[in-house]
N, C-alpha and C. Protein backbone atom coordinates (compact mmCIF):
# COMPACT_ATOMS: atom_id res chain seq x y z
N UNK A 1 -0.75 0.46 -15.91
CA UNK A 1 0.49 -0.10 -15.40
C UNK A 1 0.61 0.24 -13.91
N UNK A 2 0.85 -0.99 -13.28
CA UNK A 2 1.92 -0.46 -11.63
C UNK A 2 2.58 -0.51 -11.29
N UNK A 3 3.02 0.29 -10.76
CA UNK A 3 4.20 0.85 -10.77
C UNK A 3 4.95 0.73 -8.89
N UNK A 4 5.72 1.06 -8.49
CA UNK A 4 6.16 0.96 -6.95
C UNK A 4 6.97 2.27 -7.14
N UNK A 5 7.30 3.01 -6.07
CA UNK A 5 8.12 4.13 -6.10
C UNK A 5 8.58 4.64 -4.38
N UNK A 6 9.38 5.11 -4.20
CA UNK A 6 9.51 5.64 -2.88
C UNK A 6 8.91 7.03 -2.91
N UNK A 7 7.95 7.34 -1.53
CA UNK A 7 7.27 8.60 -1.53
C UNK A 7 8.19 9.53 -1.91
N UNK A 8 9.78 9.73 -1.45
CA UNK A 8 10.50 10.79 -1.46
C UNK A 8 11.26 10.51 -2.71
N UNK A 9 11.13 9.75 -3.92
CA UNK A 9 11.72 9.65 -5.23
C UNK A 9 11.25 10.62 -6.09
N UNK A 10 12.25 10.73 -6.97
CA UNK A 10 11.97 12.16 -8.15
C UNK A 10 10.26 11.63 -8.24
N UNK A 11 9.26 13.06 -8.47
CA UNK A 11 8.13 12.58 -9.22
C UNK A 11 7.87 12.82 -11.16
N UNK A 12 7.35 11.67 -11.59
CA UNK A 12 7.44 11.74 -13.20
C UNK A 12 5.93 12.03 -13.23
N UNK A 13 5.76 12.98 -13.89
CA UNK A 13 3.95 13.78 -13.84
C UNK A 13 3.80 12.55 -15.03
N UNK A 14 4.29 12.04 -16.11
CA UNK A 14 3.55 11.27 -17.37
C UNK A 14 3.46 9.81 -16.81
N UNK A 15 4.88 9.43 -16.39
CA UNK A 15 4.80 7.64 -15.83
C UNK A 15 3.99 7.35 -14.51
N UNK A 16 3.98 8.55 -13.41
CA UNK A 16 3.59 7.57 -12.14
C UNK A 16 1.89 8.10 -12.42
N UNK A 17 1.27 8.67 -12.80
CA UNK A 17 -0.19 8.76 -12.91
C UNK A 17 -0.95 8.66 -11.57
N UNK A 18 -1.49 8.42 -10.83
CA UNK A 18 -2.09 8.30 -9.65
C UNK A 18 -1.17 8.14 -8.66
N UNK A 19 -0.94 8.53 -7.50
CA UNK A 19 0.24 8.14 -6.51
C UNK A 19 -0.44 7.76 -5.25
N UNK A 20 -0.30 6.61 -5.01
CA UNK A 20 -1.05 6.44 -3.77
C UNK A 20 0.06 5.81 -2.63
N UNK A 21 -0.34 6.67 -1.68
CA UNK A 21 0.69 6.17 -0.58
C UNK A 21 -0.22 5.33 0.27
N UNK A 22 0.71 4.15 0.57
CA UNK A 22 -0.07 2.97 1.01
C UNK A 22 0.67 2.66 2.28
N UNK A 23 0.82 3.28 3.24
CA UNK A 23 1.45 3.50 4.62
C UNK A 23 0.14 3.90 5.85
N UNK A 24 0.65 3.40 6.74
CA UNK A 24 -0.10 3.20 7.59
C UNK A 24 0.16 4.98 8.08
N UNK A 25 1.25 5.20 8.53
CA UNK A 25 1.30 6.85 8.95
C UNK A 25 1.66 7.70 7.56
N UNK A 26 1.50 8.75 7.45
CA UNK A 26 1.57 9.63 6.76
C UNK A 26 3.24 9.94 6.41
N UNK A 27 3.27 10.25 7.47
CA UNK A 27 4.72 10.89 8.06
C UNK A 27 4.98 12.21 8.44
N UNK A 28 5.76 12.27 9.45
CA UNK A 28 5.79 14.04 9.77
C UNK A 28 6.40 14.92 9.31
N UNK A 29 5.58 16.07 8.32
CA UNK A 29 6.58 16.98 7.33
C UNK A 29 6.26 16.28 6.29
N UNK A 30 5.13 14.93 6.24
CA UNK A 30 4.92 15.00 4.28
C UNK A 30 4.54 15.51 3.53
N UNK A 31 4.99 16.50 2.90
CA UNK A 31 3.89 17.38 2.21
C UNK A 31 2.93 16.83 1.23
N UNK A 32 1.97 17.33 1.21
CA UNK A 32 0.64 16.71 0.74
C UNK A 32 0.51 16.34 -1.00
N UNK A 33 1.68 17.26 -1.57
CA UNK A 33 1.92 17.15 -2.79
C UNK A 33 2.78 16.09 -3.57
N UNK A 34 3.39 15.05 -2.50
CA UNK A 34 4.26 14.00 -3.01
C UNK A 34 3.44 12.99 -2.86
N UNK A 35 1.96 13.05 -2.84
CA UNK A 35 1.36 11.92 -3.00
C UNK A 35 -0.40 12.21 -3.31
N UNK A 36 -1.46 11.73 -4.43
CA UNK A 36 -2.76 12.07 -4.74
C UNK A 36 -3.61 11.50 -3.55
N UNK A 37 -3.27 10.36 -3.35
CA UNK A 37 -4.38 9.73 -2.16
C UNK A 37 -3.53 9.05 -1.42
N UNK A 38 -4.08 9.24 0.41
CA UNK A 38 -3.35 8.21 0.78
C UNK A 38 -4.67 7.16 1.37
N UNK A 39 -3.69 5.98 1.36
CA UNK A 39 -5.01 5.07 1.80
C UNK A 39 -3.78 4.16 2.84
N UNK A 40 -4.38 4.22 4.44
CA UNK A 40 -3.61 3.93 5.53
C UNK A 40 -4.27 2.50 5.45
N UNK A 41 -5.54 2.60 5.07
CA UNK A 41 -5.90 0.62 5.15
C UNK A 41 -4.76 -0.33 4.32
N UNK A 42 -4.34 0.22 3.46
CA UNK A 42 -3.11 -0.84 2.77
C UNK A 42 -2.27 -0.67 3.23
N UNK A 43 -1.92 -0.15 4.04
CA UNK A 43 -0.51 -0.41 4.74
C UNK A 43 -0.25 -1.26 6.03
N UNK A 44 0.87 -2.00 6.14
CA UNK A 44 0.85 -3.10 7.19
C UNK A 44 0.29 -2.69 8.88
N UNK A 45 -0.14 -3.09 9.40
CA UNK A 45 -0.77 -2.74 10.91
C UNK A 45 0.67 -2.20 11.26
N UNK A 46 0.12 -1.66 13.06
CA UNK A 46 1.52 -1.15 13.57
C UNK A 46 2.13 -2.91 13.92
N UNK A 47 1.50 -3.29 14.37
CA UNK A 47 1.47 -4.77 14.79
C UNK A 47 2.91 -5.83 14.19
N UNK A 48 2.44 -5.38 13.18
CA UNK A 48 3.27 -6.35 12.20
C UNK A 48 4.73 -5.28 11.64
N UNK A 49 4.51 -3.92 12.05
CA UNK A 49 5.88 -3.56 11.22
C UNK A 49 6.71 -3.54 12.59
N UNK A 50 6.21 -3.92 13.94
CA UNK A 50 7.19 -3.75 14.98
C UNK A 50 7.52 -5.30 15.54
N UNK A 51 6.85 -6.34 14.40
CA UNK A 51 6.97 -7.60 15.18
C UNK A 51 8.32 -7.89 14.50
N UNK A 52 9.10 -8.64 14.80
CA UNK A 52 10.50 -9.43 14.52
C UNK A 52 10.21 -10.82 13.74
N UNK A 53 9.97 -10.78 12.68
CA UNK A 53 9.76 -12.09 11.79
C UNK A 53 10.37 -11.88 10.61
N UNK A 54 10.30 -13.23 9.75
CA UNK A 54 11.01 -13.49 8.60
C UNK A 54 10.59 -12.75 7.29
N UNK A 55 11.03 -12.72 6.29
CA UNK A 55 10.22 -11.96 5.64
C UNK A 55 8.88 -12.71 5.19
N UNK A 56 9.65 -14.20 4.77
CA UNK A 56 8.19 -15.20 4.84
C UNK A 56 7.06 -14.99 5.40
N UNK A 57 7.35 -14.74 6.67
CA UNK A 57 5.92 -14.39 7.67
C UNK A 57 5.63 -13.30 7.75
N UNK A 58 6.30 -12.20 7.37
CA UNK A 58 5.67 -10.77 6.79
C UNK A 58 4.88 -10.91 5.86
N UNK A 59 5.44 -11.72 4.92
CA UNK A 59 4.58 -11.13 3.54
C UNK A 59 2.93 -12.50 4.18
N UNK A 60 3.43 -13.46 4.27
CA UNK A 60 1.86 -14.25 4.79
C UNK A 60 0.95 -13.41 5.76
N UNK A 61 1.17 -12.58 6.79
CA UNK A 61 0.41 -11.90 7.89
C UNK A 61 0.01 -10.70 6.75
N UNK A 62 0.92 -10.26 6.02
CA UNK A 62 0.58 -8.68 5.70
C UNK A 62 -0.91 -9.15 4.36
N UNK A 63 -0.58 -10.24 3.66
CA UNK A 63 -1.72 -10.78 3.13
C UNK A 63 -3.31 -11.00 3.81
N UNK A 64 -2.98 -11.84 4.99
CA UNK A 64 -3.79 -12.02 5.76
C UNK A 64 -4.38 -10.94 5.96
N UNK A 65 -3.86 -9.47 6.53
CA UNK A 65 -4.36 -8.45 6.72
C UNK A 65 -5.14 -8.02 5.52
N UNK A 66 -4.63 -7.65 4.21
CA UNK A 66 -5.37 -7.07 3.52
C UNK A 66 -6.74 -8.13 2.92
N UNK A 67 -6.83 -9.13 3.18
CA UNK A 67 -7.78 -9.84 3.35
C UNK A 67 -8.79 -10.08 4.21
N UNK A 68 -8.58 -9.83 5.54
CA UNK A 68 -9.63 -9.79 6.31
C UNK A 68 -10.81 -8.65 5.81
N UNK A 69 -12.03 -9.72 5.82
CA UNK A 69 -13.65 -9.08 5.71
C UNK A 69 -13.81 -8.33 7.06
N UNK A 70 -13.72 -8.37 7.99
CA UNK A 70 -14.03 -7.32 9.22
C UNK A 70 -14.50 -5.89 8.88
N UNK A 71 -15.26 -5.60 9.90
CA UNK A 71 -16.14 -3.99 9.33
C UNK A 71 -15.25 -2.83 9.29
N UNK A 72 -14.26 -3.53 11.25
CA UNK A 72 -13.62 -2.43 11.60
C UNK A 72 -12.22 -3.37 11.65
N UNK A 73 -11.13 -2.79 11.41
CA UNK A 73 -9.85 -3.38 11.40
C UNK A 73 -9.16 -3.41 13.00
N UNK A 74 -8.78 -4.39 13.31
CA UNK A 74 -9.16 -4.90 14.82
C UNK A 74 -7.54 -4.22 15.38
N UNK A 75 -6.87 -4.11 14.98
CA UNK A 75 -5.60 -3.79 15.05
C UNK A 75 -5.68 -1.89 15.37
N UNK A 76 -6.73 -0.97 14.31
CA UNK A 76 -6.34 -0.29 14.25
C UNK A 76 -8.05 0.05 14.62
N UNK A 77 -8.37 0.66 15.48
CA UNK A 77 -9.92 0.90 15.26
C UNK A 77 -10.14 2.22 14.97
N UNK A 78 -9.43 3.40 14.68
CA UNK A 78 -10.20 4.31 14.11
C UNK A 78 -10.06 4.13 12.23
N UNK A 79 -9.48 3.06 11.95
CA UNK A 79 -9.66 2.79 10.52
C UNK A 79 -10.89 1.74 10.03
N UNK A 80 -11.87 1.96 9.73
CA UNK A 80 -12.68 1.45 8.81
C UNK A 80 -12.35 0.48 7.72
N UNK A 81 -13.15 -0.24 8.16
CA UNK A 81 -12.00 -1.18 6.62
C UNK A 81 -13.30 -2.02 5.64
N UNK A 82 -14.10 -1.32 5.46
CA UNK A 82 -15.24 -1.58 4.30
C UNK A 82 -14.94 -2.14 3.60
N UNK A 83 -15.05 -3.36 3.06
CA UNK A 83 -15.13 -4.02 2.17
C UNK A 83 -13.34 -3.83 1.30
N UNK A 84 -12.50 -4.35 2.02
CA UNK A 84 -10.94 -3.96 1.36
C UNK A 84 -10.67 -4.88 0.15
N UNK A 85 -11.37 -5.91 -0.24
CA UNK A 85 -11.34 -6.49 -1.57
C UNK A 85 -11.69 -5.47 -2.67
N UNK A 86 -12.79 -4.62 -2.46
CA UNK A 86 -13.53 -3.79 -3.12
C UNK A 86 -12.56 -2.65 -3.91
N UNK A 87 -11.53 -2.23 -2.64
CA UNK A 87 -10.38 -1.38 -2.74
C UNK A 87 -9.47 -1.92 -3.35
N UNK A 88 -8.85 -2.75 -3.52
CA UNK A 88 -8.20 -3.92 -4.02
C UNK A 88 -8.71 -3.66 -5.47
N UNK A 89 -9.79 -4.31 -5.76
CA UNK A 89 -10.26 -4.58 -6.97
C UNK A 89 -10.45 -3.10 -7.70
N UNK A 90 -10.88 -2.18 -7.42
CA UNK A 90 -10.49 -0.80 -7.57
C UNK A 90 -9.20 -0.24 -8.24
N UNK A 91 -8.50 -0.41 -7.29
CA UNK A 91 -6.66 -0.18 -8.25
C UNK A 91 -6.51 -1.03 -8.53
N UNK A 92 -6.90 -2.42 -8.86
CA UNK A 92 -6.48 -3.13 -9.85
C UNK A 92 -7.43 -2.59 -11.38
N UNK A 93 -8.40 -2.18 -11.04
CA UNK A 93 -8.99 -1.42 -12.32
C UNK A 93 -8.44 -0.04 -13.20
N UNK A 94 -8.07 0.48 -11.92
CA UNK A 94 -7.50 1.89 -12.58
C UNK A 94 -5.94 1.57 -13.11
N UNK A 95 -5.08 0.62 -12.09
CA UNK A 95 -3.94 -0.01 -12.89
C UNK A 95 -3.89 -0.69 -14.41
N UNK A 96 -4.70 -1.36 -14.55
CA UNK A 96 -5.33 -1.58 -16.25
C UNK A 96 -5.58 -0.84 -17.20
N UNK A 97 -6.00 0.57 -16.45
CA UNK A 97 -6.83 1.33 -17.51
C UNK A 97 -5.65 2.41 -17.50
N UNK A 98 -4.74 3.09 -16.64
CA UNK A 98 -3.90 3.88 -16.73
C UNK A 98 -2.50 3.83 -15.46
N UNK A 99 -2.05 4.64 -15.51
CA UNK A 99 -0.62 4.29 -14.62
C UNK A 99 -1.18 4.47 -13.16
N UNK A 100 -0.22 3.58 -12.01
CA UNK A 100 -0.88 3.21 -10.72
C UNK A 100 0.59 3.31 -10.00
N UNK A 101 1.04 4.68 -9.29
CA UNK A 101 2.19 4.29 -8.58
C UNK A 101 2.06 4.41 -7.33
N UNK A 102 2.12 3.23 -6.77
CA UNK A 102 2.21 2.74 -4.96
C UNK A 102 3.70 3.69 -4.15
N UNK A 103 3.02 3.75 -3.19
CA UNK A 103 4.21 5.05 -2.55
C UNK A 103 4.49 4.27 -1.26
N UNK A 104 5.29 4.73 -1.06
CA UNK A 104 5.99 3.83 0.46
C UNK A 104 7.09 4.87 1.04
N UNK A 105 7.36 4.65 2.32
CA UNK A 105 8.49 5.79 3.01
C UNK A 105 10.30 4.86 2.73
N UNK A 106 9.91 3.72 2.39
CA UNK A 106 11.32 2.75 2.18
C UNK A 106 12.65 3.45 1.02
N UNK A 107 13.17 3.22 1.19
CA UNK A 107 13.93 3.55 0.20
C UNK A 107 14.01 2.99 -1.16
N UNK A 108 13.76 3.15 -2.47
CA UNK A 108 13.61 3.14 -3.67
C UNK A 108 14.30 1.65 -3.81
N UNK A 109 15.17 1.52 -3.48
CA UNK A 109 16.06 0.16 -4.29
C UNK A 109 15.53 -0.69 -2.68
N UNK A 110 15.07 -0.82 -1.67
CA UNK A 110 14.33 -1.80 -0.61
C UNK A 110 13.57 -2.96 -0.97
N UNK A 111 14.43 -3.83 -1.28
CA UNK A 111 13.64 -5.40 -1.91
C UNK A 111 12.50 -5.66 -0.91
N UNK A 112 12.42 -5.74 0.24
CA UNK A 112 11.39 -5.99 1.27
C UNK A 112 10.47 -5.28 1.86
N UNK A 113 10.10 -5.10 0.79
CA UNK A 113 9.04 -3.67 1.02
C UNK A 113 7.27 -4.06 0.69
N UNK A 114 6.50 -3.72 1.91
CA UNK A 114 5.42 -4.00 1.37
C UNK A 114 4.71 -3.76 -0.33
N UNK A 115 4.81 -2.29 -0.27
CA UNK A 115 4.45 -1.83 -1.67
C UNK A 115 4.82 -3.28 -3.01
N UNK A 116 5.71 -3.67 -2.73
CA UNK A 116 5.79 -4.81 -3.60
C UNK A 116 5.28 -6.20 -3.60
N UNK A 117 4.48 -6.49 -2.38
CA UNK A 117 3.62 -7.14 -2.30
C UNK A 117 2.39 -6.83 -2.33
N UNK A 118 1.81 -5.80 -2.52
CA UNK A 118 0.74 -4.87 -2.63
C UNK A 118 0.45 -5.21 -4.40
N UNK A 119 2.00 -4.43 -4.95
CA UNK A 119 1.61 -4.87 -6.50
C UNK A 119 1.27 -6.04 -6.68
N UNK A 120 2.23 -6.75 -6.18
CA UNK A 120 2.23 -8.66 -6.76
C UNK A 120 1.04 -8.79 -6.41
N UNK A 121 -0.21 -8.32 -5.33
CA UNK A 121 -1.09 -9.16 -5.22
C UNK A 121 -2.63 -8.18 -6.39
N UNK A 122 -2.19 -7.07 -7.15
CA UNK A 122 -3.32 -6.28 -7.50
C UNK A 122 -2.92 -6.94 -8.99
N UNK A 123 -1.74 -7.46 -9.00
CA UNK A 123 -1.02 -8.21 -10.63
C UNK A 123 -2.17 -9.10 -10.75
N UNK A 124 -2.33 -9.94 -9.54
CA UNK A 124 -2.99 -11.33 -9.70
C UNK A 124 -4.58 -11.44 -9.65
N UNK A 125 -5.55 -11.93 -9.49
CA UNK A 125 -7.08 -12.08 -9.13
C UNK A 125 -7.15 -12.58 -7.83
N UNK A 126 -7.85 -11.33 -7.48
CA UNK A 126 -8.18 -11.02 -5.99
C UNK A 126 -9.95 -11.46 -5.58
C-alpha cells in the first residue's frame, strides 16, 4: 500500500512501513529518524517550487521532470538521475508487496502537494 504523510506527522511503526522523503532539501534540524530513505531525485526541482504557476502546470512540469531520461538532472547537477523510471518502478514494487509512505515537509491535510502526485503516478504504469 501507499501511503502520503507529512514528514512531521505522528509516525505509525505497523501502517507507514518504509518512509521515504521525497523532497528536494532535507530540511534544517530533520532528524534522521522521521524518515528511512531520502531520495531528493523525486522531489520537484528548485526551479519549479519557486516558479508562479497553476497547479495544472505544476503537476504537468513536475511529471515531465520525473520523466526525463537524462544522465545528469540539468536543473540540479550534483544529483544523478540514473535511470529514474527504474526508481519509479522500484517503489511501485515495494508498494505492492508491503506499506510505502511518501514524506513531504507540507502540511498533512495540503491538497497540492507533490507527494500526491508522486503516488497517483507509482498507482498507475510507468
Amino acid at each position: 500500500m501507499i501511503r502520503t504523510k507529512s514528514v512531521y506527522s505522528p509516525i505509525d511503526r505497523e501502517k507507514d512501513g518504509l518512509r521515504v522523503l521525497v523532497t528536494r532539501f532535507r530540511g534544517r534540524g530533520m532528524p534522521i529518524t522521521r524518515y528511512h530513505v531520502w531520495m531528493a531525485n523525486l522531489g520537484p526541482s528548485e526551479q519549479l517550487l519557486r516558479g508562479n504557476q497553476t497547479w495544472q502546470d505544476f503537476r504537468r512540469k513536475y511529471r515531465a521532470e520525473l520523466m526525463e531520461d537524462e544522465t545528469i538532472d540539468k536543473r540540479n547537477r550534483t544529483i544523478k538521475n540514473h535511470g529514474q523510471k527504474f526508481t519509479l518502478r522500484l517503489l511501485q514494487k515495494l508498494g505492492r508487496s508491503g506499506n510505502l509512505t511518501l514524506l513531504c515537509h507540507c502540511p498533512e491535510d495540503e491538497p497540492h502537494c507533490h507527494r500526491h502526485l508522486l503516488r497517483q503516478l507509482l498507482l498507475s504504469k510507468i
